[in-house]
C-alpha atoms as a PDB file:
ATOM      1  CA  UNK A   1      89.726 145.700  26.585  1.00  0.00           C
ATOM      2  CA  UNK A   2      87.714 146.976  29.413  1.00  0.00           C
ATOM      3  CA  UNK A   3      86.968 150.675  30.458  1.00  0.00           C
ATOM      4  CA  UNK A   4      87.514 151.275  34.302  1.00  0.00           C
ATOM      5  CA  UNK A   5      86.145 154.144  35.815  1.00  0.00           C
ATOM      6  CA  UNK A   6      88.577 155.701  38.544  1.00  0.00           C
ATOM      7  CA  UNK A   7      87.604 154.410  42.050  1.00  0.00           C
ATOM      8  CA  UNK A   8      87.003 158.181  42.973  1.00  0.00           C
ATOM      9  CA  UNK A   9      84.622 158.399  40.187  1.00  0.00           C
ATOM     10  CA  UNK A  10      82.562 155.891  41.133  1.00  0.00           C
ATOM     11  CA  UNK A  11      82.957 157.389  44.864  1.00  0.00           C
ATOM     12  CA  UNK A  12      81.080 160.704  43.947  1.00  0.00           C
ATOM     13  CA  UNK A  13      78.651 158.980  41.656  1.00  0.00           C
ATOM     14  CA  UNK A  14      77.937 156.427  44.045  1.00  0.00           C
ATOM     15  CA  UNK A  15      77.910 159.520  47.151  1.00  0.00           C
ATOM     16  CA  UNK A  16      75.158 161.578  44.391  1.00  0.00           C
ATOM     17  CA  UNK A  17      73.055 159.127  43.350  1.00  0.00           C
ATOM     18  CA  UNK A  18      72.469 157.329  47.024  1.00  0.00           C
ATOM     19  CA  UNK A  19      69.654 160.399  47.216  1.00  0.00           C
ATOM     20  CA  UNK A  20      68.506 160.005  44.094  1.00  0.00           C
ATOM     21  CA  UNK A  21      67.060 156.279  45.329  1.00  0.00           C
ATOM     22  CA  UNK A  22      64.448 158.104  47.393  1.00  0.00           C
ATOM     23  CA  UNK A  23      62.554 159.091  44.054  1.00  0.00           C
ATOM     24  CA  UNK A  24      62.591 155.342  43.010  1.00  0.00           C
ATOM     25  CA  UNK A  25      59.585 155.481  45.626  1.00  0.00           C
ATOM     26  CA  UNK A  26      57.956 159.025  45.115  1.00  0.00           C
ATOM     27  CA  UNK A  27      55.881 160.477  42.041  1.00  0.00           C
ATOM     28  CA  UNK A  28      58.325 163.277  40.366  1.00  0.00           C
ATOM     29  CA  UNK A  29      56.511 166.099  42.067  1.00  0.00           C
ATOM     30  CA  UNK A  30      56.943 164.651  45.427  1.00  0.00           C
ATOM     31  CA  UNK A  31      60.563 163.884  44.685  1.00  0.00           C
ATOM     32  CA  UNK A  32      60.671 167.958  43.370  1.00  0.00           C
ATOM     33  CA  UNK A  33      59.194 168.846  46.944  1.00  0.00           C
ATOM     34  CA  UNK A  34      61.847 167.627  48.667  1.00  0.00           C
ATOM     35  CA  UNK A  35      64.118 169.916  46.912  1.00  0.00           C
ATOM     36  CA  UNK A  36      62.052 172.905  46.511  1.00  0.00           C
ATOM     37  CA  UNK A  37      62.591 174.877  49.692  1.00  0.00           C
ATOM     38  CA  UNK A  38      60.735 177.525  48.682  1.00  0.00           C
ATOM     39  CA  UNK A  39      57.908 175.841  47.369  1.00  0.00           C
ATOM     40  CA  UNK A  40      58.320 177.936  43.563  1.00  0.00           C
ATOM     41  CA  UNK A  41      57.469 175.063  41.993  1.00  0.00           C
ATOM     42  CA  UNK A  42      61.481 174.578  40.635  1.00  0.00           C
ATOM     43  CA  UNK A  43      64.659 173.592  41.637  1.00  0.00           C
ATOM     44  CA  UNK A  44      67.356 176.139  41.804  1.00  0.00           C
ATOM     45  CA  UNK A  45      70.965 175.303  41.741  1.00  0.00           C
ATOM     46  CA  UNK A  46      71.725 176.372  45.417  1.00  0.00           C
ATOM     47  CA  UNK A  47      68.551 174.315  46.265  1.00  0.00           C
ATOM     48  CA  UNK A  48      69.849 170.687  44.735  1.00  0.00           C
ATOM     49  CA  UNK A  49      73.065 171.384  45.962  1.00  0.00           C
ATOM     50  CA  UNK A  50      71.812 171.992  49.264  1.00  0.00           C
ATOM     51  CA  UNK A  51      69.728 168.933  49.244  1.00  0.00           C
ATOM     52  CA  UNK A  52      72.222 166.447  47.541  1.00  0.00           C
ATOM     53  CA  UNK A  53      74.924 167.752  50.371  1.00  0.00           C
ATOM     54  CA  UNK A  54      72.634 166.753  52.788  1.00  0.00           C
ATOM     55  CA  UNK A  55      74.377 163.702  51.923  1.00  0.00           C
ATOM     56  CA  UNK A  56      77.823 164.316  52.702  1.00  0.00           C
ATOM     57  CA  UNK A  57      77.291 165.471  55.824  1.00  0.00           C
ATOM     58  CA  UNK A  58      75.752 162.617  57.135  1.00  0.00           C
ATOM     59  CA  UNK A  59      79.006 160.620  56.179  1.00  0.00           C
ATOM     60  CA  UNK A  60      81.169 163.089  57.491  1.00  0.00           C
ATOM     61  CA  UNK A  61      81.416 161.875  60.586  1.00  0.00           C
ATOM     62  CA  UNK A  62      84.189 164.124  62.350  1.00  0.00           C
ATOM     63  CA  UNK A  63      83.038 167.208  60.578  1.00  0.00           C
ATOM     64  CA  UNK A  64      85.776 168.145  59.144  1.00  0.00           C
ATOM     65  CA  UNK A  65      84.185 168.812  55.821  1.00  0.00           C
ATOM     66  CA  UNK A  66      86.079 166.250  54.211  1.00  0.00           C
ATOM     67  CA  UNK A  67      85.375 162.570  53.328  1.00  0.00           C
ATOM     68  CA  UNK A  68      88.050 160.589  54.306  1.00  0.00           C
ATOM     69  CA  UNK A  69      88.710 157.015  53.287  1.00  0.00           C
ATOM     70  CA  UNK A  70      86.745 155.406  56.239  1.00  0.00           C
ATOM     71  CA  UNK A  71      83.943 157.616  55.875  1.00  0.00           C
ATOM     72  CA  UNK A  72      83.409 156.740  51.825  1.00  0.00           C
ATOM     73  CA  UNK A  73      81.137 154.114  51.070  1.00  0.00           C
ATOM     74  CA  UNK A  74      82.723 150.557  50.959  1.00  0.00           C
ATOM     75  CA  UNK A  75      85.801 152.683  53.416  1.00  0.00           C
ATOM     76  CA  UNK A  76      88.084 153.076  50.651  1.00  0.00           C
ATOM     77  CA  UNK A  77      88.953 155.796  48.192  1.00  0.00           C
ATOM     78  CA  UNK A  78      90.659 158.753  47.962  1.00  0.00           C
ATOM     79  CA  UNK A  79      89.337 161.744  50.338  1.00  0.00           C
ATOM     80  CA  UNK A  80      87.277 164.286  48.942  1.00  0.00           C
ATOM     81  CA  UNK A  81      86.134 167.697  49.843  1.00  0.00           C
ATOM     82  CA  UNK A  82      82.940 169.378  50.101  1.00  0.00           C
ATOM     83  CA  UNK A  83      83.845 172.196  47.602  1.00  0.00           C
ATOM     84  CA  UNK A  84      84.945 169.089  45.164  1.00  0.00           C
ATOM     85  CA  UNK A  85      82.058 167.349  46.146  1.00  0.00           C
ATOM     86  CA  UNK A  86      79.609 170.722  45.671  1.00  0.00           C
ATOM     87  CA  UNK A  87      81.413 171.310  42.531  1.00  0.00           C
ATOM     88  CA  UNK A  88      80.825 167.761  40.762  1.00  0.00           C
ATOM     89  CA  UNK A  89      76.937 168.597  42.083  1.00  0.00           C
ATOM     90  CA  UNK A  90      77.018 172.039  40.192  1.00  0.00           C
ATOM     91  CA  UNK A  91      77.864 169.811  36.852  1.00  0.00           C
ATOM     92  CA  UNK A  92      75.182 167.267  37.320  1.00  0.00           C
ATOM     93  CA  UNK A  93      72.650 170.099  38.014  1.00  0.00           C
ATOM     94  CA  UNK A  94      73.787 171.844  34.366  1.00  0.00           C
ATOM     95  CA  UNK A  95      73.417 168.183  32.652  1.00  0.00           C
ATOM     96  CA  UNK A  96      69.765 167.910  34.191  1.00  0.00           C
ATOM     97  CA  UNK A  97      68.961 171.425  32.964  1.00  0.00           C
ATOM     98  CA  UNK A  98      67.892 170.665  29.535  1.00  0.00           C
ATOM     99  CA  UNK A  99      66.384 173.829  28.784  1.00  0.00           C
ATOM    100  CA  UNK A 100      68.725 176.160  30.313  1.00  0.00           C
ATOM    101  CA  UNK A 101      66.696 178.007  32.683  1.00  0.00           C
ATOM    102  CA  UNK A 102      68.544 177.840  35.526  1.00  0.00           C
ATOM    103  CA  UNK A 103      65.975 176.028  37.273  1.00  0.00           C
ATOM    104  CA  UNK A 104      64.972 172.030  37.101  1.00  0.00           C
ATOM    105  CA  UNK A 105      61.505 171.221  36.894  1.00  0.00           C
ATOM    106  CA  UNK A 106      60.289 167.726  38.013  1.00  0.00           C
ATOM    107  CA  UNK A 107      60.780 166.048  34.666  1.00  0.00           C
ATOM    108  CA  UNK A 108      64.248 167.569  34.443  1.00  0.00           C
ATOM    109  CA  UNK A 109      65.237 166.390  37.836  1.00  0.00           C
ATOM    110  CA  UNK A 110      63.775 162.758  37.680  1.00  0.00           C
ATOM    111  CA  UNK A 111      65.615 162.119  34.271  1.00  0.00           C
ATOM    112  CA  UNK A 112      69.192 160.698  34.238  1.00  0.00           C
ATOM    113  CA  UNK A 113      71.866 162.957  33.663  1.00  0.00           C
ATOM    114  CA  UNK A 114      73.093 163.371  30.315  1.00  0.00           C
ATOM    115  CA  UNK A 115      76.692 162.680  29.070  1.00  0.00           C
END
């Protein structure tokens, strides 16, 4: 039997990791710079979602702060907010945290998410 993910699953992981592609490219302290507006060296949680919403707005194209259907990638799925979207950020920021600082350093941020 095969596991399928919900469409709108895929949607947010899809809409959070299209960033993350950017630090395919960059060392992990250049990728950290682009998150760390200000320049402590870490990533705080309003800073990464901040960044990663960046995102969403782009794609928004009336907004409205919602993602409607023709907005998603591919132009199907179900709509979804910017709180839901911010939320679902706020959980992938707490799986990168592996120490449980509050903060994400660059080898925190450039690792994959844990389960």
């Amino acid at each position: 039997m095969i596991m399928r993910r919900p469409i709108r699953s895929v949607m947010l992981a899809g809409l959070w990791c299209m960033p993350m592609l950017a630090w395919a490219q960059a060392t992990p302290a250049e990728y950290l710079h682009e998150f760390d507006t200000d320049g402590d060296g870490r990533v705080s949680e309003a800073e990464y979602v901040a960044h990663l919403s960046e995102g969403f707005h782009r794609l928004d194209l009336n907004g409205d702060g919602i993602l409607e259907a023709d907005e998603l990638p591919g132009g199907h799925g179900k709509p979804i907010t910017l709180k839901q979207y911010q939320d679902n950020l706020r959980r992938q920021f707490h799986k990168l945290d592996r120490n449980h600082d509050g903060y994400l350093d660059a080898r925190e941020l450039t690792q994959p998410p844990q389960g």
